[in-house]
Protein backbone atom coordinates (compact mmCIF):
# COMPACT_ATOMS: atom_id res chain seq x y z
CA UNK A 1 0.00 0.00 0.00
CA UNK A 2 1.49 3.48 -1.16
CA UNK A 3 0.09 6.48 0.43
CA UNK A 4 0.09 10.18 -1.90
CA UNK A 5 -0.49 13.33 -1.05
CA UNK A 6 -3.58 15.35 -1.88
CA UNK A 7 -1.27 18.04 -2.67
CA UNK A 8 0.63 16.15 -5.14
CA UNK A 9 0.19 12.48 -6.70
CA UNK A 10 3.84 12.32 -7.10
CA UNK A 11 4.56 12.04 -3.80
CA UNK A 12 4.28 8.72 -2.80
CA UNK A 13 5.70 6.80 0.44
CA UNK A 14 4.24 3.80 2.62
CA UNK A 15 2.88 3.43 5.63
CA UNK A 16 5.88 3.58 7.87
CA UNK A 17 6.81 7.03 5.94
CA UNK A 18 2.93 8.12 6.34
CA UNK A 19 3.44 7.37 9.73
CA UNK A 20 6.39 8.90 10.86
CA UNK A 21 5.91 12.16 8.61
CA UNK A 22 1.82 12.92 9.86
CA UNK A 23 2.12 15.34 7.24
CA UNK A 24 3.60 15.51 3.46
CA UNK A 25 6.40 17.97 2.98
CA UNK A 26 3.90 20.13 0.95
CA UNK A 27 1.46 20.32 3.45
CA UNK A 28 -0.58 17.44 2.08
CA UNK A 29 -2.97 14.91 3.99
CA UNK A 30 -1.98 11.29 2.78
CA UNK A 31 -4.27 9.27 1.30
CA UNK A 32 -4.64 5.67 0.55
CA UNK A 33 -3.56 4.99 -3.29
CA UNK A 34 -6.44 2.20 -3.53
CA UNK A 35 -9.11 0.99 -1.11
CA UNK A 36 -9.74 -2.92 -1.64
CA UNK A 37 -13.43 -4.06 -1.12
CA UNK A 38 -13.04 -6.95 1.38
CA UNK A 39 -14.50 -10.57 0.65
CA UNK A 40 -18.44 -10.79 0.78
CA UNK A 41 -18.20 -14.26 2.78
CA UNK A 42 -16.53 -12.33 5.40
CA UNK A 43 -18.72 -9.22 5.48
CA UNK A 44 -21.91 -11.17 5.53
CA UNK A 45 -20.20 -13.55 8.55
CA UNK A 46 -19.20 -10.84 10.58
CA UNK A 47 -20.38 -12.26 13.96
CA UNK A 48 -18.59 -15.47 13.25
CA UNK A 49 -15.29 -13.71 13.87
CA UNK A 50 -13.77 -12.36 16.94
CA UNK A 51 -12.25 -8.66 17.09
CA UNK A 52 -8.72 -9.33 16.18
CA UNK A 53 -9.49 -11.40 13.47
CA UNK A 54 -12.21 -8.72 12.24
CA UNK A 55 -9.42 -5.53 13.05
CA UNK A 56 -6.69 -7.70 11.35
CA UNK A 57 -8.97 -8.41 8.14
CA UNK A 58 -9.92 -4.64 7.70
CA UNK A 59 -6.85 -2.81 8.58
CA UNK A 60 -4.23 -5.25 7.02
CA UNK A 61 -4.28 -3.83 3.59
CA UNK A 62 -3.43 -0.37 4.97
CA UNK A 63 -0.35 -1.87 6.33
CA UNK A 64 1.03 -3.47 3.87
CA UNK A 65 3.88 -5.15 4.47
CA UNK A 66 5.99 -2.62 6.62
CA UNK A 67 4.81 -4.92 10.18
CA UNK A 68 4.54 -8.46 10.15
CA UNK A 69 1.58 -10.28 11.06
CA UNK A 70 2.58 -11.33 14.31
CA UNK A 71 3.66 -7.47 15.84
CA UNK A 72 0.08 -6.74 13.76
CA UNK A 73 -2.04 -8.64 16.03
CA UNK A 74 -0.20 -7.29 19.42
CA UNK A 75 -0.85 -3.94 18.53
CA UNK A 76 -4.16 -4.68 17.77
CA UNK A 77 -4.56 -6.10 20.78
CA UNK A 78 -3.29 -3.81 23.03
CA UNK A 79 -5.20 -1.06 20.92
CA UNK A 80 -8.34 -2.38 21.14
CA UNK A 81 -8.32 -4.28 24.45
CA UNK A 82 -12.09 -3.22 26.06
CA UNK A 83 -15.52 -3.53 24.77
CA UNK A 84 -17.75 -1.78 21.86
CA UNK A 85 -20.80 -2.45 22.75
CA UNK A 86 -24.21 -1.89 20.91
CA UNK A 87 -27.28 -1.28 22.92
CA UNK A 88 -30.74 -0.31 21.90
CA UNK A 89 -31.83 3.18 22.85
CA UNK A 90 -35.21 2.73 20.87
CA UNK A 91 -37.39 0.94 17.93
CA UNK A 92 -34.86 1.80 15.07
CA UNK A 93 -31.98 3.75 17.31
CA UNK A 94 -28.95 1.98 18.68
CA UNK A 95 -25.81 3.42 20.27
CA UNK A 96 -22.68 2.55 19.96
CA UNK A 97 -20.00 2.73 23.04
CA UNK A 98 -16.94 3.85 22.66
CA UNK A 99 -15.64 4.96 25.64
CA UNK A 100 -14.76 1.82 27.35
CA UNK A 101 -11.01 2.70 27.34
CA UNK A 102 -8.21 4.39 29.69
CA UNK A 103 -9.05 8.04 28.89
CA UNK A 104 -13.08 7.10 28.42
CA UNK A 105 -13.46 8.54 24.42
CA UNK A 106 -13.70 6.74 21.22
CA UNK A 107 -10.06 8.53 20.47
CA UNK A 108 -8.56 5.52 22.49
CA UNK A 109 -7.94 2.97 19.75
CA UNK A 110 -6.52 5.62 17.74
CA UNK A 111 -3.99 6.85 20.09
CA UNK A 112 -3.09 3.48 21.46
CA UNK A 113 -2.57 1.76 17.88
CA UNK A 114 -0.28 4.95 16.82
CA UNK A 115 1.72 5.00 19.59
CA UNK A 116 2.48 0.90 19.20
CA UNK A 117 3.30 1.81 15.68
CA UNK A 118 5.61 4.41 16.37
CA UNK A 119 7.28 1.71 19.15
CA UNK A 120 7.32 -1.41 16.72
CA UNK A 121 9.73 0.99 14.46
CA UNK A 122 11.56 2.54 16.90
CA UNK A 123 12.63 -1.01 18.63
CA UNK A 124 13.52 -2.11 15.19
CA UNK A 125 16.34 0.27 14.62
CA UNK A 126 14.75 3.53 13.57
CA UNK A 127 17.35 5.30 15.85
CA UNK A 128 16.11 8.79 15.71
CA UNK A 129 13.55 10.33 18.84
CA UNK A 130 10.60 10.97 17.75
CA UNK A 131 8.39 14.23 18.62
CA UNK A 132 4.97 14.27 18.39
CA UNK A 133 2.80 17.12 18.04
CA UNK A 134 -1.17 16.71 19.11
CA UNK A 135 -3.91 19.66 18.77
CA UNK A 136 -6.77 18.65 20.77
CA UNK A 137 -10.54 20.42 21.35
CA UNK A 138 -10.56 17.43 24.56
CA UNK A 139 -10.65 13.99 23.82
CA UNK A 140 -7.31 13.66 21.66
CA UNK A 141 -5.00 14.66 24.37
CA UNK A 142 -6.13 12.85 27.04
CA UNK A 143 -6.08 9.46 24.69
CA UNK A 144 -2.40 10.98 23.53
CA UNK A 145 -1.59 11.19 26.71
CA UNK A 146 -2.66 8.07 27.89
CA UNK A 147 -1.34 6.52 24.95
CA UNK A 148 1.74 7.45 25.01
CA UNK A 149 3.09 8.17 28.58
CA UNK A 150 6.24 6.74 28.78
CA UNK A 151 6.76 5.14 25.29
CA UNK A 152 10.18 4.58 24.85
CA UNK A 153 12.19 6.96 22.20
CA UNK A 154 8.78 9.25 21.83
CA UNK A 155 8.02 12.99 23.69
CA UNK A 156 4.63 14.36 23.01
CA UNK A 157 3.49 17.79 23.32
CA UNK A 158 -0.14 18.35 23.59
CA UNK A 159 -1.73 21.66 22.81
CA UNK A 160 -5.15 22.18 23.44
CA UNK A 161 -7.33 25.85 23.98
CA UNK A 162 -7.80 27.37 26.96
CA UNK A 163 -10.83 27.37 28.92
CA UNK A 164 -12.08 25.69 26.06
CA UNK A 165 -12.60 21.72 26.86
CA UNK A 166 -14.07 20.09 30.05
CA UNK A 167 -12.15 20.54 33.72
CA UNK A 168 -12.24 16.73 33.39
CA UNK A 169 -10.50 16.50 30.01
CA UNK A 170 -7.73 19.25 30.74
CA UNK A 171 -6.97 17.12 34.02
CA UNK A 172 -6.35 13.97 31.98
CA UNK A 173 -4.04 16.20 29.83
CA UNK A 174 -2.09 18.63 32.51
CA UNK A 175 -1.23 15.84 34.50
CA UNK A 176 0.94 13.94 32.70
CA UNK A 177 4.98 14.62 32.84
CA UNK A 178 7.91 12.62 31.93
CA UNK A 179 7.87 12.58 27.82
CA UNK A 180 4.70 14.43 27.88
CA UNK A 181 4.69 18.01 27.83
CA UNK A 182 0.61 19.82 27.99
CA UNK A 183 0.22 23.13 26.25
CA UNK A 184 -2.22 25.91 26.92
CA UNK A 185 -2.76 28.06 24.05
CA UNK A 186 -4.25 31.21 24.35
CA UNK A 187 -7.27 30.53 21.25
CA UNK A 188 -9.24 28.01 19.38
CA UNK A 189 -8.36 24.41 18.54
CA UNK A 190 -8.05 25.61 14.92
CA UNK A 191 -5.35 27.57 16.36
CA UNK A 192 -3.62 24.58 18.19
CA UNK A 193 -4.33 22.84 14.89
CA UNK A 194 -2.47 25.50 12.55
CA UNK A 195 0.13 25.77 14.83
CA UNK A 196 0.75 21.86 14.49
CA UNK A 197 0.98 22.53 10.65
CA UNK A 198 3.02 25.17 10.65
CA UNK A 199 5.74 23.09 12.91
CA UNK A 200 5.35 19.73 10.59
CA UNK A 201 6.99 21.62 7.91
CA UNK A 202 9.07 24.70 9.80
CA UNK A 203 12.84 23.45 8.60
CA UNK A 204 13.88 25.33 10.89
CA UNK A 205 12.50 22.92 13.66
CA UNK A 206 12.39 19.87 11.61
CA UNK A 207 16.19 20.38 11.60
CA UNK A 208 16.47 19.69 15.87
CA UNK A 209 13.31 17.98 16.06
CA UNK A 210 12.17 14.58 13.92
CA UNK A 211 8.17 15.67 14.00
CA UNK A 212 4.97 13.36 13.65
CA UNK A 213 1.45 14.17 14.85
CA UNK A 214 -1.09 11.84 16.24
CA UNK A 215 -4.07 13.49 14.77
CA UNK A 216 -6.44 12.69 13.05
CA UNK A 217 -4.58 13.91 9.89
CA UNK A 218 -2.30 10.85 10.17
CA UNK A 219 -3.37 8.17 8.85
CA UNK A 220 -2.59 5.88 12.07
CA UNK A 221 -5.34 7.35 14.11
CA UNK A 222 -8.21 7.10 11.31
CA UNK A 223 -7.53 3.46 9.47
CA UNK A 224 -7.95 1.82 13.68
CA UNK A 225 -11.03 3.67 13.37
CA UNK A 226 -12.74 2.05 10.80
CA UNK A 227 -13.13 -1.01 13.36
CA UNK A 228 -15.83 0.71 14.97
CA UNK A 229 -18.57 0.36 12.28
CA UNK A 230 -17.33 -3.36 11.93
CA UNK A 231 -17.82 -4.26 15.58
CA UNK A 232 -21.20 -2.31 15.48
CA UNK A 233 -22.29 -3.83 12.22
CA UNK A 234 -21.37 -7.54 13.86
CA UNK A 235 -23.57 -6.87 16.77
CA UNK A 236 -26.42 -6.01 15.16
CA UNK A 237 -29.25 -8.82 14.49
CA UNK A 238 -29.96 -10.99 12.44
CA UNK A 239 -32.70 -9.10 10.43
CA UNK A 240 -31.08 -5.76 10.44
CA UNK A 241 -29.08 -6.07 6.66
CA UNK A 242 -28.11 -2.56 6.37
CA UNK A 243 -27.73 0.38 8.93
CA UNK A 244 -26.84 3.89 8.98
CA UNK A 245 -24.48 5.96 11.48
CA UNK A 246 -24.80 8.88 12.97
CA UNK A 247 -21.53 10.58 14.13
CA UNK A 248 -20.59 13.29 16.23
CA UNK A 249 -18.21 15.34 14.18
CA UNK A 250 -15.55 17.49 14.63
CA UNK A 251 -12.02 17.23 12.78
CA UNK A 252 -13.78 14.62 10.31
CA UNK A 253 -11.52 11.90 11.24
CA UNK A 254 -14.22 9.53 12.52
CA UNK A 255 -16.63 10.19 9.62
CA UNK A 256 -13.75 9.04 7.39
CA UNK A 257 -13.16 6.61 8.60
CA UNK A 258 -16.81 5.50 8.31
CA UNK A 259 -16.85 6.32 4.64
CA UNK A 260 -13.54 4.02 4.23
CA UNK A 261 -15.73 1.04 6.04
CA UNK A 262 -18.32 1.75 3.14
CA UNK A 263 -16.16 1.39 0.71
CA UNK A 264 -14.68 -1.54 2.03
CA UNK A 265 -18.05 -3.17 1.26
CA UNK A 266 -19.75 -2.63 4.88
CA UNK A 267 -23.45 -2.40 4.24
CA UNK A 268 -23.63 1.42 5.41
CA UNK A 269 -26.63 3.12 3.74
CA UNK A 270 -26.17 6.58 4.69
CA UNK A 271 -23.82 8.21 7.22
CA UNK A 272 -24.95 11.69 9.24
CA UNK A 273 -22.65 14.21 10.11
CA UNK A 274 -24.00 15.67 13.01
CA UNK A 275 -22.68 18.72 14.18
CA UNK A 276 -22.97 21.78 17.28
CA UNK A 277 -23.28 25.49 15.39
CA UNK A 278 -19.30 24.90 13.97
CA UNK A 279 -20.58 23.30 10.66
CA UNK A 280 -18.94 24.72 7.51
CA UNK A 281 -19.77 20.76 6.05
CA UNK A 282 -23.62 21.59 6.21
CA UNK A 283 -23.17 24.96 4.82
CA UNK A 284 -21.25 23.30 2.28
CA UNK A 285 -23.87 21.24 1.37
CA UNK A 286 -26.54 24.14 1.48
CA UNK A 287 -24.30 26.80 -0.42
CA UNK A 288 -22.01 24.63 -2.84
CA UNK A 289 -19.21 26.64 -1.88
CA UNK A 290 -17.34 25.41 1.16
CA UNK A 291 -16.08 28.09 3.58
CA UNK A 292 -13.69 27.82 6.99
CA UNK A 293 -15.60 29.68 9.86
CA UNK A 294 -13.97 30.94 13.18
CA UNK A 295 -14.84 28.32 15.38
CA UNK A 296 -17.37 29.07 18.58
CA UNK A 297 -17.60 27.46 22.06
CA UNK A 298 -19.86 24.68 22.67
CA UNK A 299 -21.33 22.37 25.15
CA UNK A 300 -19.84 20.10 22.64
CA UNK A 301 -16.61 21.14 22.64
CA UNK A 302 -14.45 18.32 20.96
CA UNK A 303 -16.33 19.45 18.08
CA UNK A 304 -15.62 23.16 17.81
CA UNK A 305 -13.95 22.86 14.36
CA UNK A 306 -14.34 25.00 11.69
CA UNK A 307 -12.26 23.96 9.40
CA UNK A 308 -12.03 20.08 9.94
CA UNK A 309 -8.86 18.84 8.11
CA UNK A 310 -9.96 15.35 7.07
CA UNK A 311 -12.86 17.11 4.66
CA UNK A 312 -10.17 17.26 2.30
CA UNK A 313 -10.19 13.41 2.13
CA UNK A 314 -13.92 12.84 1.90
CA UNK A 315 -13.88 15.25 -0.78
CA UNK A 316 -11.52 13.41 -2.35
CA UNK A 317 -12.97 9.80 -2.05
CA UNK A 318 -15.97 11.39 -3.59
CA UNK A 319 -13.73 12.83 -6.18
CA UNK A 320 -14.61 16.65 -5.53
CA UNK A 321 -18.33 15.70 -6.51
CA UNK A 322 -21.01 17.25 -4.32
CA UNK A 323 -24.16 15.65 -5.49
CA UNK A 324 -21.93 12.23 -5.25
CA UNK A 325 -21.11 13.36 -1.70
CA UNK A 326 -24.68 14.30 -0.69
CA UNK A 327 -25.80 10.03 -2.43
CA UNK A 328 -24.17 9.42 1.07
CA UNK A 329 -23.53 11.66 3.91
CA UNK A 330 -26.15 13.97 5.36
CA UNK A 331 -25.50 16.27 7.46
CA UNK A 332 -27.27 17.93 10.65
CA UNK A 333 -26.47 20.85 13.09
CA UNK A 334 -27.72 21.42 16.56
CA UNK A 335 -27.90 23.47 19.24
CA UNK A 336 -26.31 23.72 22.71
CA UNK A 337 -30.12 24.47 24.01
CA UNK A 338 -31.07 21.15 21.58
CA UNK A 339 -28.25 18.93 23.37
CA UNK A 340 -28.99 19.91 26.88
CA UNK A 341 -32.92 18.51 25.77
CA UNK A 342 -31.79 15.68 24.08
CA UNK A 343 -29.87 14.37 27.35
CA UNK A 344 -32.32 15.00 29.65
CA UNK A 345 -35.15 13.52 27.04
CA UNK A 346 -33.13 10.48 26.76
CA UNK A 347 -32.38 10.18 30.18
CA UNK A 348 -36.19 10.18 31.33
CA UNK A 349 -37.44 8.18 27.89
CA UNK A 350 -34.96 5.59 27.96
CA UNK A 351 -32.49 5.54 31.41
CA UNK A 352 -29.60 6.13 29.09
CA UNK A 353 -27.47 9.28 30.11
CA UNK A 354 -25.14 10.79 27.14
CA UNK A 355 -22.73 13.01 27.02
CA UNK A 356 -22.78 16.22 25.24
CA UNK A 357 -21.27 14.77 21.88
CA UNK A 358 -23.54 11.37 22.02
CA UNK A 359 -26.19 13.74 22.81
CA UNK A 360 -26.15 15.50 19.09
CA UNK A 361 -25.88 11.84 17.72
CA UNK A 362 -28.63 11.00 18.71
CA UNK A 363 -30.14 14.49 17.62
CA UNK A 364 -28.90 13.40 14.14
CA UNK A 365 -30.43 9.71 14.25
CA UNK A 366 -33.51 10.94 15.16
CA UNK A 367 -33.67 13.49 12.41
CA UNK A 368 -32.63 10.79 9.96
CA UNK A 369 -34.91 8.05 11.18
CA UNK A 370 -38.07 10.61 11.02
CA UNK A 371 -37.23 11.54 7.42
CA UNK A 372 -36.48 7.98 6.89
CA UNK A 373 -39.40 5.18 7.88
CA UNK A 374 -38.36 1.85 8.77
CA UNK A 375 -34.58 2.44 8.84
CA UNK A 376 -32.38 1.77 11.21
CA UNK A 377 -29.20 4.00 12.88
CA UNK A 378 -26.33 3.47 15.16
CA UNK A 379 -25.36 6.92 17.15
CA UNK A 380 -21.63 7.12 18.32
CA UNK A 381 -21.32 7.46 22.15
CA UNK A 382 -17.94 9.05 22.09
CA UNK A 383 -16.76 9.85 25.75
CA UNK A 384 -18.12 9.05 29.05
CA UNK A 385 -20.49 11.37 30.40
CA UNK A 386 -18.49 11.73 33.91
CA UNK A 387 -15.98 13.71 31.32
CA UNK A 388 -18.47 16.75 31.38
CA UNK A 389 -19.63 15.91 34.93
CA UNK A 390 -20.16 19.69 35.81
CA UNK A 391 -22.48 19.86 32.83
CA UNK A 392 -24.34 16.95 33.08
CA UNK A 393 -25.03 17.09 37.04
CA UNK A 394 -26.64 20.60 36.23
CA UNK A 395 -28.35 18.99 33.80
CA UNK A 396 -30.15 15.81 35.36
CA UNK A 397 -29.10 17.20 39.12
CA UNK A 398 -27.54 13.96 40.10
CA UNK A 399 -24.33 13.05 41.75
CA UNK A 400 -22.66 10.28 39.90
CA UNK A 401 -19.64 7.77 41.26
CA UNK A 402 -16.44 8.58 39.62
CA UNK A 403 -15.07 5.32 36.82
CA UNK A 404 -12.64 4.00 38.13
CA UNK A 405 -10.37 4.89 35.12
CA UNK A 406 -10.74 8.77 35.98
CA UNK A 407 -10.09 8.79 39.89
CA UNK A 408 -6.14 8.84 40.01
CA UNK A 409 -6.54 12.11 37.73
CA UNK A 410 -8.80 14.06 40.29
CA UNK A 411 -6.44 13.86 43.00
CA UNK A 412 -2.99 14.93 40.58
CA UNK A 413 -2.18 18.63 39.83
CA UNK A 414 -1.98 20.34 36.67
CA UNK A 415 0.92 20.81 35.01
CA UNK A 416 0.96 22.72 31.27
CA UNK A 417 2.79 25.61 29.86
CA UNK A 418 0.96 28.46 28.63
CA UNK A 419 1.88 29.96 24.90
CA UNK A 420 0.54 32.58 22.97
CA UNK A 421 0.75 31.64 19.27
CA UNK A 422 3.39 29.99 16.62
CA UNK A 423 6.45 31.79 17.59
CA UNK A 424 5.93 31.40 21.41
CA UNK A 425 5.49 27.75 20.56
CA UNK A 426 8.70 27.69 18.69
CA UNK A 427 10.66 29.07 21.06
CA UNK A 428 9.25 26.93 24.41
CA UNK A 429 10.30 23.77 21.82
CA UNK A 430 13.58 24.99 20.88
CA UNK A 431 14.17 25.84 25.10
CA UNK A 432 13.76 22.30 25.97
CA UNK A 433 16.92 19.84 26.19
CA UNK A 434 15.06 16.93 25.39
């Protein structure tokens, strides 16, 4: 498998080149040179297959032949060791948990599988340190963090807004020390994103520094993610052929991800984006003309994007073809006054408490399911509610007992760097005797 960048078709490299570089040298995303559609005895068997055999059918081609099988299946493993489970929320809705791992978000498997990655090289003689470089609206940096802490040969710096994600989610990020290093940034997470970019390709810190990112714009964090519709898809019964997905969005990483598991030959009919009030996609959609927007503060924060990166890859698996595009994905925005409903209304409906992200999921299967009779649609449950505990308990007014994979966090004291913009950045990185 050859990976190119959208940028420029020329430039080609594999997956271990992908990987290390996040980024082509001319700013490019990377994207897959072919997508194979997998065998239709195995797609229509799903639930006769266990999760590493399912992960290591989808994700193999993506690899290639830069890890052998064996190191394959023990990073799958230790990527996607906890549950996915699928639970009915109503008649023709379904949710989809993914926030059964250390940091409690669906950016988990993502984090954990990149990291191994990164360690399977390194142990294997790629003798240079590597630095990676995370911009995070809340649920990336904590699974970065988590993810990473103490891989051998790799520091991490995490930049994520201020006073812009959950207390819960800057705890799991300012907490961490030894190779990670948490960064406040004074702005949006489209700032924290640019000034990611701008580093990937600075020479002047690429010269010191051997840079990789664990977003979502490398392709390590979205092809783990294509799992998710798998597992869901396996779970589903028996008389259920064909379902749809609603997914929170932000950075467009997940959604994808979910388009790749189409094409793959999942039985997906349509996919939602559903989105807070950040939703240039929609007006995309509405307008014909796609336009960045300054991104606002939400109740949903991990998705206060306004310029989501990975649109540039749906675009291009849909070959820059709108009405193509809109055969597929719909796409819904919501509300923070529409989200703060939709919890409590599920809560008292169906004793199911989301979080602020699930919450406009389900939003967006419900929409879809009311326009569309008799279908049926999986919502993503991203993070754990207790991550927005503050807003929830105001919410629903109830105390709730802290998961047991959050209480060491509560009790440790923050510890992140605060920067102003690119150049204070630069010169905090270029401080550090690392």
């Amino acid at each position: 498998m050859k990976y190119f960048s959208l940028n420029n078709k020329n430039h080609r490299v594999n997956f271990k080149e992908a990987l290390f570089n996040g980024l082509a040298p001319d700013r490019g995303l990377y994207f897959p040179e072919s997508i194979i559609p997998l065998r239709k005895s195995f797609i229509s068997n799903l639930n006769d297959y266990d999760k590493i055999e399912i992960s290591l059918e989808v994700i193999s081609q993506f690899i290639g032949n830069q890890i052998d099988q064996e190191s394959l299946i023990k990073i799958i493993e230790h990527s996607i060791d906890f549950e996915f489970p699928l639970k009915k929320i109503e008649e023709n809705i379904s949710v989809l948990e993914l926030f059964h791992g250390p940091s409690m978000a669906f950016k988990d498997v993502g984090a954990r599988f990149t990291s191994r990655c990164l360690s399977h090289f390194i142990r294997r003689g790629y003798n240079k340190r590597v630095t990676v470089l995370v911009a995070t609206s809340g649920d990336t940096g904590a699974a970065v963090a988590s993810g990473f802490h103490k891989v051998e040969g790799v520091d991490v710096f995490i930049l994520y807004p201020k006073n812009k994600i959950s207390n819960i989610q800057e705890r799991q990020i300012s907490t961490f020390s030894d190779n990670i290093f948490p960064i406040e940034v004074n702005g949006t997470f489209d700032d924290c994103q640019e000034i990611v970019k701008d580093a990937l390709i600075d020479k002047d810190l690429t010269s010191n520094f051997n840079f990789t990112t664990a977003n979502s714009i490398n392709i390590s964090r979205w092809i783990p993610q294509t799992l998710y519709y798998f597992f869901a898809h396996s779970q589903l019964p028996s008389d259920i052929k064909k379902s749809s997905f609603s997914i929170p969005s932000g950075n467009y990483g997940n959604l994808f991800s979910a388009i790749v598991s189409k094409e793959l030959g999942l039985p997906i009919k349509n996919i939602i984006s559903s989105n807070n009030i950040n939703n240039p996609v929609e007006r995309y959609f509405q307008s014909g003309v796609y336009t960045p927007i300054h991104s606002k503060g939400t109740l949903s924060n991990a998705m206060d994007v306004g310029d989501p990166s990975n649109f540039k890859r749906v675009n291009k698996i849909f070959d820059l073809d709108l009405e193509k595009m809109k055969e597929t994905i719909l796409a819904f925005s919501f509300t923070d006054y529409q989200t703060r409903d939709a919890i409590k209304d599920v809560l008292k409906n169906f004793k199911y408490i989301c979080d602020p992200h699930g919450a406009i999921g389900y939003l967006g299967a419900k929409k879809y399911i009311s326009n569309n009779l008799g279908s049926h649609c999986v919502f993503l449950e991203t993070a754990h509610f207790y991550k927005f505990y503050d807003e929830i308990k105001n919410l629903i007014g109830n105390e709730f007992k802290v998961p047991s994979q959050l209480v060491s966090i509560l009790k440790k004291e923050k510890n992140s760097v605060e920067i102003n913009g690119y150049n204070h950045f630069k010169d905090f990185i270029n401080s550090l005797t690392l």
